[in-house]
N, C-alpha and C. Protein backbone atom coordinates (compact mmCIF):
# COMPACT_ATOMS: atom_id res chain seq x y z
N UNK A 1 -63.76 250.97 -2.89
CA UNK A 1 -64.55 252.15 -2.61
C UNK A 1 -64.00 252.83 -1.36
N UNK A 2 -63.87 253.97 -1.57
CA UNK A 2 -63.37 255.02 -0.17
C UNK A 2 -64.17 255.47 0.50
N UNK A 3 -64.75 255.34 1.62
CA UNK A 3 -65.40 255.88 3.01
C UNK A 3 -64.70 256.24 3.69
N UNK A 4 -64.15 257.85 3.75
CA UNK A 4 -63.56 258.29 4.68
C UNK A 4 -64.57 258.64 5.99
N UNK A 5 -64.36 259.09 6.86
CA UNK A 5 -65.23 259.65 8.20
C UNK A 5 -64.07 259.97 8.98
N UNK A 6 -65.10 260.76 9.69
CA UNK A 6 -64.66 261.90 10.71
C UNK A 6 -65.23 261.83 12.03
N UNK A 7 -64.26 261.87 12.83
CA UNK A 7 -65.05 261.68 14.03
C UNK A 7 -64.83 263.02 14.81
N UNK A 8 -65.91 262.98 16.20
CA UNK A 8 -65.60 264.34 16.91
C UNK A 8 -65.83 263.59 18.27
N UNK A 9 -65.52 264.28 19.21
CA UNK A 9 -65.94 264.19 20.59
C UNK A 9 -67.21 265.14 20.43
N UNK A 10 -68.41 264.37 21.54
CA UNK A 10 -69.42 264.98 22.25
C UNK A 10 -69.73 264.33 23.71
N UNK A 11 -70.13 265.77 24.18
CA UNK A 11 -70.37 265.23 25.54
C UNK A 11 -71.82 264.35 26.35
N UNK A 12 -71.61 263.33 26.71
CA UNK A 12 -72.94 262.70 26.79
C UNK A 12 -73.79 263.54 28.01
N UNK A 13 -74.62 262.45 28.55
CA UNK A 13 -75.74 262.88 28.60
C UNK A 13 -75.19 262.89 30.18
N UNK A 14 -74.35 262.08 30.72
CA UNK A 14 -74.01 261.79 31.88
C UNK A 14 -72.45 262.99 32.38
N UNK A 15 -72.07 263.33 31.67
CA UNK A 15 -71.14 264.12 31.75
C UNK A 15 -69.86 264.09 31.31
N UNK A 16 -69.90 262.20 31.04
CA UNK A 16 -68.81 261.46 30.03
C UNK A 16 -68.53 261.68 28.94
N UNK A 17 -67.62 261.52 28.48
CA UNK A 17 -67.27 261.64 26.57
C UNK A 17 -67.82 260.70 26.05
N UNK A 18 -68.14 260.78 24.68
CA UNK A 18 -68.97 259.48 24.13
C UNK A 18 -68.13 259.91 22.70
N UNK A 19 -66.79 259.09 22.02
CA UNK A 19 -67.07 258.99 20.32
C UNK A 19 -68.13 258.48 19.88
N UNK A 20 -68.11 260.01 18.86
CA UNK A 20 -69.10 259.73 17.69
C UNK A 20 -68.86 260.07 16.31
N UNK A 21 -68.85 259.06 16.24
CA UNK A 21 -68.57 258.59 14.43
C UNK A 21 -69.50 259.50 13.41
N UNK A 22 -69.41 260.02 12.77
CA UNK A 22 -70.15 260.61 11.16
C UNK A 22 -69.85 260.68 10.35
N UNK A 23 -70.23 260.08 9.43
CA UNK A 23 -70.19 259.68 8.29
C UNK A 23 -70.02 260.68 7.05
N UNK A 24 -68.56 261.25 6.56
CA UNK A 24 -68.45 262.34 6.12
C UNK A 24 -68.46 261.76 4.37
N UNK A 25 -69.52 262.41 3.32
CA UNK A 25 -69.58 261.88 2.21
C UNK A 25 -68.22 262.49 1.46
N UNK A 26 -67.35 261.44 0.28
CA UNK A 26 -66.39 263.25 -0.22
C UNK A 26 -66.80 263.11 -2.01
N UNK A 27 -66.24 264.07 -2.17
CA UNK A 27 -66.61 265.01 -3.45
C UNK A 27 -65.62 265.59 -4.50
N UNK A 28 -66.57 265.24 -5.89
CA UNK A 28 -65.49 265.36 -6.54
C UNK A 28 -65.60 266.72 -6.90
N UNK A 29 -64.96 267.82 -6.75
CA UNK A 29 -64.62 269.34 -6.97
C UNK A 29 -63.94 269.12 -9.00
N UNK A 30 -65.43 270.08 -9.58
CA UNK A 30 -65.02 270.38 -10.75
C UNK A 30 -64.76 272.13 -10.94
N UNK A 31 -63.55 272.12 -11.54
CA UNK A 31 -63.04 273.29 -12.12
C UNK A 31 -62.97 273.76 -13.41
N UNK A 32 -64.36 274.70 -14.31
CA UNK A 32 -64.06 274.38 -15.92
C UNK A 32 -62.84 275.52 -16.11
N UNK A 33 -62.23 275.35 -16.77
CA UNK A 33 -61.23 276.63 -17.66
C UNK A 33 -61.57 277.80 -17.51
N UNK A 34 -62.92 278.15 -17.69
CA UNK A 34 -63.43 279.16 -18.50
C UNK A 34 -65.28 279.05 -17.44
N UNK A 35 -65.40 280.54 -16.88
CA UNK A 35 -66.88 280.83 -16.70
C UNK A 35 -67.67 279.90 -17.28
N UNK A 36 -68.71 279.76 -16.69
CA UNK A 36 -69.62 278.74 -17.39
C UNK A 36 -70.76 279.72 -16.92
N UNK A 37 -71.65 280.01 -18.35
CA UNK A 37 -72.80 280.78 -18.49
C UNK A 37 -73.73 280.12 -17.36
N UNK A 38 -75.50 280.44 -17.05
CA UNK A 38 -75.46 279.82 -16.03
C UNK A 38 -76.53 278.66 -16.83
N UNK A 39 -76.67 278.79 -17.98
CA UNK A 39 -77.09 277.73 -18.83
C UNK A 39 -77.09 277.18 -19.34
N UNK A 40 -75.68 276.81 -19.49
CA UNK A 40 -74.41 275.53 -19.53
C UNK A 40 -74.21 274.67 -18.39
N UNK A 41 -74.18 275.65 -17.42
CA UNK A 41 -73.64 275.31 -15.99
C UNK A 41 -75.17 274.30 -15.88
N UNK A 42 -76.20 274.55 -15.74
CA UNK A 42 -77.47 274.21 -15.20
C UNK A 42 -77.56 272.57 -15.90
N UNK A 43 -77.28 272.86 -17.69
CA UNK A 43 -77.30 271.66 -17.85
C UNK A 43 -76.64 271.04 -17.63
N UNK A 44 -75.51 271.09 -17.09
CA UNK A 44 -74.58 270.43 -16.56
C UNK A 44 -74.39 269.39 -15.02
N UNK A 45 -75.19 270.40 -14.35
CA UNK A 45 -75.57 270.25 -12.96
C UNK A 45 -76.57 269.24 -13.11
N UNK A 46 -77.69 269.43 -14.20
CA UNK A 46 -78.98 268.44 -14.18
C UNK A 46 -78.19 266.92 -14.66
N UNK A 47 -77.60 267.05 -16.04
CA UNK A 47 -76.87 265.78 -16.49
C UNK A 47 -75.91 265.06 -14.74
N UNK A 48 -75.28 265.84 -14.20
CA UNK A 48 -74.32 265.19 -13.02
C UNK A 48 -75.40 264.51 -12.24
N UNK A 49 -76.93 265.21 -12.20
CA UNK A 49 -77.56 264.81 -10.44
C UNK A 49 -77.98 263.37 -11.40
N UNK A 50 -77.74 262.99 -12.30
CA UNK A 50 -78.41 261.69 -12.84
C UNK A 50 -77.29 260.65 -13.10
N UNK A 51 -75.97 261.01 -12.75
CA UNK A 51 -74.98 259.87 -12.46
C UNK A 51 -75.22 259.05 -11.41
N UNK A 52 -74.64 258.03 -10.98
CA UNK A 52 -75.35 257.34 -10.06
C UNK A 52 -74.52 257.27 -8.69
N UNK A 53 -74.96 257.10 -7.54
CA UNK A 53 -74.02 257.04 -6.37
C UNK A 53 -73.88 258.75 -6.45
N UNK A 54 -74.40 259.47 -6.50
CA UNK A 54 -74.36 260.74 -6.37
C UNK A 54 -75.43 261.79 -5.72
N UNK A 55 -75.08 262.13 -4.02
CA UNK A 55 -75.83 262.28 -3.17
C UNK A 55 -76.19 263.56 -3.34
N UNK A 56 -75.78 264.91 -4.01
CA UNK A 56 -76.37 265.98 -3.99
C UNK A 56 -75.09 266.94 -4.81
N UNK A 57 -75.39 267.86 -5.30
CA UNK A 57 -74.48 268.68 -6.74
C UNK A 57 -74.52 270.03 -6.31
N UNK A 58 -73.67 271.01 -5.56
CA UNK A 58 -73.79 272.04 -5.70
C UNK A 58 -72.70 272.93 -6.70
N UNK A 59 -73.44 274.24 -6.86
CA UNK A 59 -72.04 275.32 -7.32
C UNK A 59 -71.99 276.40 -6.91
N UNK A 60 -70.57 277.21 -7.60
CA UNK A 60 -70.94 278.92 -7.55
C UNK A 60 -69.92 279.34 -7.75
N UNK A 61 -70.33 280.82 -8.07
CA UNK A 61 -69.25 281.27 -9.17
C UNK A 61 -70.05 282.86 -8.69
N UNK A 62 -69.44 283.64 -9.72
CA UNK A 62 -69.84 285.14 -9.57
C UNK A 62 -70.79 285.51 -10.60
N UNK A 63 -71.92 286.63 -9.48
CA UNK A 63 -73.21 286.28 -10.28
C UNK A 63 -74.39 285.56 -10.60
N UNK A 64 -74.60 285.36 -12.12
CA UNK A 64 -75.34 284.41 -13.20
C UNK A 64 -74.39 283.38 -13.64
N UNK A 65 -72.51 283.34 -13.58
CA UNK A 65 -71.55 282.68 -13.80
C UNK A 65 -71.71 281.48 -12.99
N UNK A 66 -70.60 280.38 -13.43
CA UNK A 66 -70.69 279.13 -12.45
C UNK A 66 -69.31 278.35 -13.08
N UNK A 67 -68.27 278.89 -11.37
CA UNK A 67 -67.18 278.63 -11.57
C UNK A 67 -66.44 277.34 -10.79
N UNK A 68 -67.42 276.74 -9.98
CA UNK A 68 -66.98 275.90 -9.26
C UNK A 68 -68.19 274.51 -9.52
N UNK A 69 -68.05 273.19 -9.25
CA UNK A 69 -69.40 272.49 -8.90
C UNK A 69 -68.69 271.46 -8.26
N UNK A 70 -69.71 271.10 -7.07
CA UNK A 70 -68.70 269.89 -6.44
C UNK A 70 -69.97 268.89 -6.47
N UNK A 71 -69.67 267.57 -6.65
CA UNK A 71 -70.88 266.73 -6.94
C UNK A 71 -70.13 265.58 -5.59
N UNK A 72 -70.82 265.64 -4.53
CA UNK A 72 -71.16 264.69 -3.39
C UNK A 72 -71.80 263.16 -3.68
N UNK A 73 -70.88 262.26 -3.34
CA UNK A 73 -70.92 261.07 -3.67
C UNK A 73 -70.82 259.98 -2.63
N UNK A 74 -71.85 259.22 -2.82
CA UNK A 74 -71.63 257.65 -1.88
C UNK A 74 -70.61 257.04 -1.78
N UNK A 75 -69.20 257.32 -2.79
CA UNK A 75 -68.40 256.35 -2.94
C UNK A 75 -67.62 256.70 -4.20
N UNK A 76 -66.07 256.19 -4.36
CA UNK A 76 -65.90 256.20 -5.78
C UNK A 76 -65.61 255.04 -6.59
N UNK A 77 -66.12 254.31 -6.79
CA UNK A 77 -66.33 253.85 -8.25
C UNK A 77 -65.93 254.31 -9.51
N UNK A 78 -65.05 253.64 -10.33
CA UNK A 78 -65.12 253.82 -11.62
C UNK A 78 -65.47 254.00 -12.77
N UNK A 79 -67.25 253.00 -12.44
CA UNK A 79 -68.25 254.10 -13.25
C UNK A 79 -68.77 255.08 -13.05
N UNK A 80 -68.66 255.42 -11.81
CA UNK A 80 -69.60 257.33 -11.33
C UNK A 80 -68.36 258.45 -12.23
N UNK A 81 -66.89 257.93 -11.64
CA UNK A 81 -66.27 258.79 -12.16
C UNK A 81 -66.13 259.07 -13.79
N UNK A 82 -66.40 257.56 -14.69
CA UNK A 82 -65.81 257.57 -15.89
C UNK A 82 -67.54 258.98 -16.58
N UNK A 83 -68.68 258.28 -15.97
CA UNK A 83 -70.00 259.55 -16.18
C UNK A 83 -69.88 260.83 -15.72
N UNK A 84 -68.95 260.89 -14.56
CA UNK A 84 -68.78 262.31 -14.34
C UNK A 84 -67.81 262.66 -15.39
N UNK A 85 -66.72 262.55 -15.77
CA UNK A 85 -65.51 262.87 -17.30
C UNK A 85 -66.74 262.91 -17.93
N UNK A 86 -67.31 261.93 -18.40
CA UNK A 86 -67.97 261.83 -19.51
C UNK A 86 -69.13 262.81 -20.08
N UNK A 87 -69.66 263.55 -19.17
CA UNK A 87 -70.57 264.97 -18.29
C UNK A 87 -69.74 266.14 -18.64
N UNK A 88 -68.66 266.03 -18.53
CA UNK A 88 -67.65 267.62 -18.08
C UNK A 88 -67.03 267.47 -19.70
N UNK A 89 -66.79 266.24 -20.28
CA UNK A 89 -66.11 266.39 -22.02
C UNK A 89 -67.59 266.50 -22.58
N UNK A 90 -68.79 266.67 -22.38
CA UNK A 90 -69.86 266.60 -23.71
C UNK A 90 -69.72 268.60 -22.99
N UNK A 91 -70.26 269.14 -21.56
CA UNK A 91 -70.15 270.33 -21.73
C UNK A 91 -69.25 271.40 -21.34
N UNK A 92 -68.02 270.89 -21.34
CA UNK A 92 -66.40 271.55 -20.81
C UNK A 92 -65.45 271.54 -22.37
N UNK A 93 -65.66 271.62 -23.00
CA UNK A 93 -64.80 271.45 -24.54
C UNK A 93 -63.48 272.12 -24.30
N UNK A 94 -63.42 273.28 -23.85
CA UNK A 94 -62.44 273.61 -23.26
C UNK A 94 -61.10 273.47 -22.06
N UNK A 95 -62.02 272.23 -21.45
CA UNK A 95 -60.91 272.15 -20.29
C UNK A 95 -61.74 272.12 -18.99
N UNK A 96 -61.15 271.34 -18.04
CA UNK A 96 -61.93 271.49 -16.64
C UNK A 96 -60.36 270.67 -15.93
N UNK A 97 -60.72 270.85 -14.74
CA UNK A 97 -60.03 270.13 -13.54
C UNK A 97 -60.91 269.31 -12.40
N UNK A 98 -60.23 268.00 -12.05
CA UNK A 98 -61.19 267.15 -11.81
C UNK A 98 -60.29 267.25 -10.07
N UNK A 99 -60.65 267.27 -8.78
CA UNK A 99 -60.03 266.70 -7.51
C UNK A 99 -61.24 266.05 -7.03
N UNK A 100 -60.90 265.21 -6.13
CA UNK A 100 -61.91 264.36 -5.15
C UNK A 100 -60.96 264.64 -3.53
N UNK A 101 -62.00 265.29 -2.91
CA UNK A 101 -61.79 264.93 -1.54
C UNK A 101 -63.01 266.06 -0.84
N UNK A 102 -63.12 266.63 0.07
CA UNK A 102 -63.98 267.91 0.79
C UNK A 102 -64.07 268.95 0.94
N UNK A 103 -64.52 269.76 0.04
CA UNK A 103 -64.58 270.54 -0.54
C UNK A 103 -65.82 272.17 -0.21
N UNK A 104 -66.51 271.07 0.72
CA UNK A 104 -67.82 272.27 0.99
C UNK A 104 -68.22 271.92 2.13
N UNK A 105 -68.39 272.53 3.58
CA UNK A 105 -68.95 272.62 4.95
C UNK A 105 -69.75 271.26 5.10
N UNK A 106 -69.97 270.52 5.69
CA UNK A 106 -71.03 269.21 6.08
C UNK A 106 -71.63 269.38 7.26
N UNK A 107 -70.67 270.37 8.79
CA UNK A 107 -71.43 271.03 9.54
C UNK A 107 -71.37 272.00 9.91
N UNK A 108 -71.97 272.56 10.71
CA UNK A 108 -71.72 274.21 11.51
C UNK A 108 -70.41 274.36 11.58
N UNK A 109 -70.11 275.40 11.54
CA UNK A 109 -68.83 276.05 12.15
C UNK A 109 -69.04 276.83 13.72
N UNK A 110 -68.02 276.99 14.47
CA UNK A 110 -67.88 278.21 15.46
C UNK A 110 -68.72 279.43 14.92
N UNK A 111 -67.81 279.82 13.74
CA UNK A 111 -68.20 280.82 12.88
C UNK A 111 -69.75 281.29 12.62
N UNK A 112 -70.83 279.95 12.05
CA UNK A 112 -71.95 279.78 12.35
C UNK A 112 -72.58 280.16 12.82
N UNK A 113 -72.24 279.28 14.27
CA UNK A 113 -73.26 279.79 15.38
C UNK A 113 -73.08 281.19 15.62
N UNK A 114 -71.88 281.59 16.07
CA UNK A 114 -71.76 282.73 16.70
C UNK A 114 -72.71 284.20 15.60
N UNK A 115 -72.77 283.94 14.07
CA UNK A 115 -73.55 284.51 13.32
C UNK A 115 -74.83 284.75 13.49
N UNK A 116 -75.29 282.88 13.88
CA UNK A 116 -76.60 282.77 14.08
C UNK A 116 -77.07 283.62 15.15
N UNK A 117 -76.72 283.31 16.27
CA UNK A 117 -76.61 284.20 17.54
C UNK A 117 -76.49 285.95 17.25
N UNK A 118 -75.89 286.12 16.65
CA UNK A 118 -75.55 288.11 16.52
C UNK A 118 -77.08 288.28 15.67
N UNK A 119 -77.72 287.30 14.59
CA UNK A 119 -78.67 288.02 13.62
C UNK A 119 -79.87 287.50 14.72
N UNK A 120 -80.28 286.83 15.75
CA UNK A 120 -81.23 286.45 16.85
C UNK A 120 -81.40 287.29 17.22
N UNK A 121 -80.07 287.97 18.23
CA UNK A 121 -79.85 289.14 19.05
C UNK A 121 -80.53 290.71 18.03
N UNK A 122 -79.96 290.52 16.75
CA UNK A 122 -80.23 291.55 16.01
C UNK A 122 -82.36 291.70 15.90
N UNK A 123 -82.56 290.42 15.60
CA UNK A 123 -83.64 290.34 15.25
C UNK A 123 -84.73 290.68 16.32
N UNK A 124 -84.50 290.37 17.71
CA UNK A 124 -84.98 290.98 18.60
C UNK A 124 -84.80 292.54 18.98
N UNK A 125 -83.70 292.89 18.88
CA UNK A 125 -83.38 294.34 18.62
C UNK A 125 -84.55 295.01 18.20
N UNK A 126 -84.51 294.85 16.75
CA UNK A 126 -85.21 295.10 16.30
C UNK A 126 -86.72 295.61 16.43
N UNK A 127 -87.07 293.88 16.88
CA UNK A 127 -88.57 293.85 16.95
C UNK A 127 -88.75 294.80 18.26
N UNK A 128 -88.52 294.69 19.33
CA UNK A 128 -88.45 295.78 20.42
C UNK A 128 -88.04 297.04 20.18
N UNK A 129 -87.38 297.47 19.39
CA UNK A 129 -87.35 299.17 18.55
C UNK A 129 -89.01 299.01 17.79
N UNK A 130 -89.52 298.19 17.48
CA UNK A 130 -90.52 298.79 16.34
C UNK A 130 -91.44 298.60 17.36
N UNK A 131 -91.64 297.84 18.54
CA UNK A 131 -92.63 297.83 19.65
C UNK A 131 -92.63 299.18 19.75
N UNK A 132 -91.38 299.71 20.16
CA UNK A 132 -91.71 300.91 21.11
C UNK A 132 -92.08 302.33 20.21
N UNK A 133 -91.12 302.10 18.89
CA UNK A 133 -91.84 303.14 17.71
C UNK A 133 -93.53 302.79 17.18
N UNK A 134 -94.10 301.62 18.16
CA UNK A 134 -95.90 302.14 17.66
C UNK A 134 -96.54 302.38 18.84
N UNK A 135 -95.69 302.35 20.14
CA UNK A 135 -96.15 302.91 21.55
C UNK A 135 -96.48 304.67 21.73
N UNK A 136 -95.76 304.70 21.51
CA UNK A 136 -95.88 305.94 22.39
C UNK A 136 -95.95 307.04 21.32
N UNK A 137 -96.77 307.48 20.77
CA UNK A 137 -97.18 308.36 19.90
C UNK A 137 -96.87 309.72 19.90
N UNK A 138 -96.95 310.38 21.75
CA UNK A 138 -96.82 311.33 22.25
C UNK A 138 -95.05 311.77 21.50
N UNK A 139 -94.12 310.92 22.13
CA UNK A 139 -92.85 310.69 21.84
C UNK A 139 -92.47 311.38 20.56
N UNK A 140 -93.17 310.39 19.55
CA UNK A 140 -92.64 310.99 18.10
C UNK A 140 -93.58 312.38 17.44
N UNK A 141 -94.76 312.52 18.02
CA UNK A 141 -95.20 313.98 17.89
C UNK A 141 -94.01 315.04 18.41
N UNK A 142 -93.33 315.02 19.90
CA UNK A 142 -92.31 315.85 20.65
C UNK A 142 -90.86 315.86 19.73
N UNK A 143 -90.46 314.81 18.46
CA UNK A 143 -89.86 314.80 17.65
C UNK A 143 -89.81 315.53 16.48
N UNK A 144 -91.32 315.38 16.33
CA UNK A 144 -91.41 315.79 15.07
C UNK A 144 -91.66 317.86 15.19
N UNK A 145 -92.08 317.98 16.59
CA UNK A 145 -92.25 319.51 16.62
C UNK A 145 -90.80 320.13 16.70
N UNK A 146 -89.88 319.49 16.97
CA UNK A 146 -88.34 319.83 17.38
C UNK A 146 -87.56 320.19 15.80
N UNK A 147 -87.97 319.72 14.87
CA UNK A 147 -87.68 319.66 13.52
C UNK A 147 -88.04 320.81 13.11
């Protein structure tokens, strides 16, 4: 069985470095041939979350379509994989592509935060524009006579 992990530096509490180990699950990335309606795809997704050693199933594709699914796993084993084939030949008749390794985000990015942060900033914006558009009444009467 393969347990890969990933480690990162964080900074402790004291000002020291501390490794820390996390435990990165990996995944087997399915590719069908061909669009998958999204009610093919669904049963498909439901049949995978009931293989076993299998920690969580996402997809996506364009749309109602479903062009990708990566099914997150405890481990690989020979029977998770032979049920996952066995899943993708009852609803892939056409063809699929099978990889195992990481395939979809496990944590934040830079990218992330810095998002999270701009839609905060935005969101306060906001709310302080609509404070001040139910303040001052006078204001938008002197607007509206200018029109």
């Amino acid at each position: 069985m393969v347990e890969p992990t990933s480690t990162h530096i964080s900074e402790g509490q004291e000002g020291g470095e501390q490794e820390e180990q996390q435990r990165v699950l990996p995944e087997v990335q399915i590719v069908p041939h061909r669009l998958l309606s999204e009610k093919t795809g669904m049963k498909l997704v439901e049949e995978l979350k009931t293989v076993g050693l299998v920690s969580r199933v996402a997809y996506a594709g364009p749309g109602d379509m479903i062009g990708y699914i990566w099914v997150e796993v405890f481990g690989f084993h020979e029977k998770t994989m032979e049920r996952i084939r066995a899943a993708c030949d009852k609803y892939l008749p056409f063809g699929y592509d099978l990889s195992i390794g990481r395939f979809t985000k496990y944590r934040k990015t830079v990218s992330d935060y810095i998002r999270e942060d701009m839609m905060r900033r935005l969101r306060e914006k906001l709310a302080e524009l609509a404070e001040r558009g139910g303040e001052g009444g006078e204001e938008g009467e002197e607007e509206e006579n200018r029109r």
